[in-house]
Protein backbone atom coordinates (compact mmCIF):
# COMPACT_ATOMS: atom_id res chain seq x y z
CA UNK A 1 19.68 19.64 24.50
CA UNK A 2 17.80 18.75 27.86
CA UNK A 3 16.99 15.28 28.31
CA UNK A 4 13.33 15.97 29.58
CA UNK A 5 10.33 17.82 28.38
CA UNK A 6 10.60 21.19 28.28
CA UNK A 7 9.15 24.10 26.29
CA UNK A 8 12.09 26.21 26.15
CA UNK A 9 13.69 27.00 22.79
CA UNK A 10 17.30 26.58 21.63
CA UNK A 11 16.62 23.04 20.31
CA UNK A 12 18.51 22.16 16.84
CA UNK A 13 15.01 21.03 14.73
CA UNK A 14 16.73 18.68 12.00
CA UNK A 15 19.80 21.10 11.32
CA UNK A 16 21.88 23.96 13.42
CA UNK A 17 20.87 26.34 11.22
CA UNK A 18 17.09 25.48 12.05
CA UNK A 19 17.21 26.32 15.94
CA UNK A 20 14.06 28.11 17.26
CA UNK A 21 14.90 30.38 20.04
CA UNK A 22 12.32 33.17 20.09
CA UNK A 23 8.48 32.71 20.58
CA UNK A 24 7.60 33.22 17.12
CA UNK A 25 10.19 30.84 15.83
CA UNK A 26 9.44 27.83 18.13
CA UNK A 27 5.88 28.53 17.19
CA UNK A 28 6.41 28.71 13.37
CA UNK A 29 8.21 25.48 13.74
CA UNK A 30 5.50 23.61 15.68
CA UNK A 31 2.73 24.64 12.93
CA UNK A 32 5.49 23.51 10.21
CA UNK A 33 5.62 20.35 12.07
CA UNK A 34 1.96 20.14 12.70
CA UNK A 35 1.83 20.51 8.36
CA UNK A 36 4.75 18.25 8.18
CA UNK A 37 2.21 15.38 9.89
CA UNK A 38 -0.22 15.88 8.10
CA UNK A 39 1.64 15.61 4.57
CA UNK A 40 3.22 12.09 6.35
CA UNK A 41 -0.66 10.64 6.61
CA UNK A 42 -1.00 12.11 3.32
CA UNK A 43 1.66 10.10 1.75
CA UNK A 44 0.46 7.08 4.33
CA UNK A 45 -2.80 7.68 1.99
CA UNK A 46 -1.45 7.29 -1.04
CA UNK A 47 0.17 4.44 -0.79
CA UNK A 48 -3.17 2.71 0.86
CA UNK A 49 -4.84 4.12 -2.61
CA UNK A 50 -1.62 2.55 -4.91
CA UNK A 51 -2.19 -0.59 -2.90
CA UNK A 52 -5.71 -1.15 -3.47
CA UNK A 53 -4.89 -0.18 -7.20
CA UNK A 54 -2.37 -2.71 -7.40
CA UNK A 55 -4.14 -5.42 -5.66
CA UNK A 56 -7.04 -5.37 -8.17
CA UNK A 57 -4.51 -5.35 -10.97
CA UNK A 58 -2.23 -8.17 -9.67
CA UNK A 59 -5.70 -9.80 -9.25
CA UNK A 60 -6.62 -9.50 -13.03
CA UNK A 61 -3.14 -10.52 -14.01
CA UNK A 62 -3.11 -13.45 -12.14
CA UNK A 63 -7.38 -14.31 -13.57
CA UNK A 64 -6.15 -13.84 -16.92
CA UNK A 65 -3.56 -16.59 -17.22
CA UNK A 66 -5.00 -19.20 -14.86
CA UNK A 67 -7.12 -22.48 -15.84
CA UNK A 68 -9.89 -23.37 -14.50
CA UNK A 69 -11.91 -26.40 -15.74
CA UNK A 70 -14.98 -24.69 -16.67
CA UNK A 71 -12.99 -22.93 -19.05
CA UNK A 72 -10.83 -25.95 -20.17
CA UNK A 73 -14.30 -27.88 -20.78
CA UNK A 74 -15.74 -24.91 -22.85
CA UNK A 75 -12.58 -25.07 -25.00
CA UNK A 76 -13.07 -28.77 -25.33
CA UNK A 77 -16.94 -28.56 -26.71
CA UNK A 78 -16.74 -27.05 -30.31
CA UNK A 79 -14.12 -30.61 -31.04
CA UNK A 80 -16.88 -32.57 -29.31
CA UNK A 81 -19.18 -31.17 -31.68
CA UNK A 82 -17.49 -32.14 -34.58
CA UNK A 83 -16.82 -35.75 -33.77
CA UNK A 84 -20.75 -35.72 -33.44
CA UNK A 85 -21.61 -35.80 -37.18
CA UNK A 86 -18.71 -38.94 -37.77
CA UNK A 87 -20.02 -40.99 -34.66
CA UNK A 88 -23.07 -43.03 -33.63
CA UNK A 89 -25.05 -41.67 -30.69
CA UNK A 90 -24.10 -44.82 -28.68
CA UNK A 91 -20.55 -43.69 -29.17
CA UNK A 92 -21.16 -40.11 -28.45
CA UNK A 93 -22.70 -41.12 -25.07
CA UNK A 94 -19.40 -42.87 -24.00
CA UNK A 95 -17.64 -39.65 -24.45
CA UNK A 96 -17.64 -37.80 -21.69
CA UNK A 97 -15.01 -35.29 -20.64
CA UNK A 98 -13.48 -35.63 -17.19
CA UNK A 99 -14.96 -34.04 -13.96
CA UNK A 100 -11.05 -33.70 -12.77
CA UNK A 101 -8.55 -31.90 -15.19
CA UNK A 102 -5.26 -31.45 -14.02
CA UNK A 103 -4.50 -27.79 -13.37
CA UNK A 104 -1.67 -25.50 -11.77
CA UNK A 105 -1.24 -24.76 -8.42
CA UNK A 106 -3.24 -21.33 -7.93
CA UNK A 107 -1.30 -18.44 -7.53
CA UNK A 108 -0.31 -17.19 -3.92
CA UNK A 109 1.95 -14.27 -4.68
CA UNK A 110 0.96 -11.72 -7.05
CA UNK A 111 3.04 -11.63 -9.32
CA UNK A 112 6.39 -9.23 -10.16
CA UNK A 113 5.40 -6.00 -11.61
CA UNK A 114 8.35 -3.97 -12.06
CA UNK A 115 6.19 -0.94 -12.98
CA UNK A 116 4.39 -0.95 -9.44
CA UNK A 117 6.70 -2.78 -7.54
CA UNK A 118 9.81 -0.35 -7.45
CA UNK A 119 7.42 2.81 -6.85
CA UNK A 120 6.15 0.67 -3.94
CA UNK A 121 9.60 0.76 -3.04
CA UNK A 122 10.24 4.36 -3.75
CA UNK A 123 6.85 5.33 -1.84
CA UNK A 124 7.25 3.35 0.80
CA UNK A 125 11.32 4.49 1.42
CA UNK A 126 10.12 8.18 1.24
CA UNK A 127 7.18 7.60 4.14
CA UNK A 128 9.24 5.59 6.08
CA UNK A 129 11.95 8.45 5.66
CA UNK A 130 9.12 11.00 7.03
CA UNK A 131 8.08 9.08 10.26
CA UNK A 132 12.25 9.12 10.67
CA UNK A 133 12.17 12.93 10.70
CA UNK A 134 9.35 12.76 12.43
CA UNK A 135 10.57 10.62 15.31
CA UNK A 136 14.11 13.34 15.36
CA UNK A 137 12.13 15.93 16.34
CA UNK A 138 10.35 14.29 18.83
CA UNK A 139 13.72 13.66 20.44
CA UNK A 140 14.07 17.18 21.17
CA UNK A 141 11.92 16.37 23.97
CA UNK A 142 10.59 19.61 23.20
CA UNK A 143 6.60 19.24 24.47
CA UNK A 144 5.55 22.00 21.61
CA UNK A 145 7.16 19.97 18.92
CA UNK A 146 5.78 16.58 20.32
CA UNK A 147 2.03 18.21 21.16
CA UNK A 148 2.10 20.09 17.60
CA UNK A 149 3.33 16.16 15.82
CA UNK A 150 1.15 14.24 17.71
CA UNK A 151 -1.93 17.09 16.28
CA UNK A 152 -0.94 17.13 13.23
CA UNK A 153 -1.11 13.01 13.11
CA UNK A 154 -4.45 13.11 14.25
CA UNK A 155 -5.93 15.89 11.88
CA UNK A 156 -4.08 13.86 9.51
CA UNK A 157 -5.72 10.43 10.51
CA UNK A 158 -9.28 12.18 10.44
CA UNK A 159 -8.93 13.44 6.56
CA UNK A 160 -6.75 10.31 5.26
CA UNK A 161 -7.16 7.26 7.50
CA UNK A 162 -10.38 6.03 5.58
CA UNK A 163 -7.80 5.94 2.42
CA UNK A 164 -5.18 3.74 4.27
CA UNK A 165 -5.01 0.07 4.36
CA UNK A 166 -3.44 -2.11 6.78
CA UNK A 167 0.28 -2.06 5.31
CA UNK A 168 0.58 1.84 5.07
CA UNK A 169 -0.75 2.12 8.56
């Protein structure tokens, strides 16, 4: 292995059974590489979709078992009602329910879903694993391999990047 660019084959690619020499092999590994980028924005992709997914649902967990006072007055109104028929209407006037209710402290974190939360994990091991291999064969230092990652990327950025969110960038 030369520690410059170079175009020249003879570079192990991952293995040292997968060491292009000819032509046709160091270009069969650059367009497997140039593939091999694209599938990593892919995956970059889908997690940005699983996120967004996620988000929404964490969201509606989180809505579903929070107070609010609104809702905590509405609950309140069908007793009101029946004290109506048993009390004077100087009484009633007195009762009045209370513009403050004590309430929990709203929700920062979403909350533990083990369901999405370990394939986050798993999803997010396996594209962090690909940029890894990625990054190996750009240590080759071999230019094709770099030019043909670096493509691939892009091509990969142009038909996924509108699916990926800030984390799985």
């Amino acid at each position: 292995m030369v520690p410059y660019l170079h175009f020249a084959g003879g570079d192990y690619l991952y293995f040292t059974a997968w060491t292009p020499t000819s032509a046709g092999a160091i270009a069969g590994a650059c367009i497997g590489l140039f593939l091999f980028a694209i599938f990593e924005r892919w995956v970059a992709a889908l997690r940005g979709v699983f996120e967004h997914h996620w988000k929404h649902r964490a969201l509606l967990l989180s809505s579903k078992y929070s107070s609010r006072s609104e809702d905590i007055a509405q609950a309140l109104e069908p007793s009101l009602k029946g004290k109506e028929s048993s009390t004077s209407s100087h009484e009633q006037e007195s009762i009045q329910i209370p513009s403050y209710l004590p309430r929990s402290p709203r929700r920062t974190i979403p909350p533990f879903v083990p369901s999405q939360d370990v394939l986050r994990g798993i999803l997010y091991a396996f594209h962090v694993f690909l940029g890894y291999a990625l990054m190996l064969a750009v240590m080759t230092y071999n230019a094709g391999y770099i030019i043909s990652i670096v493509a691939g990327l892009g091509v990969g950025e142009v038909l996924f990047g509108r699916m990926i969110t800030g984390s799985a960038h």
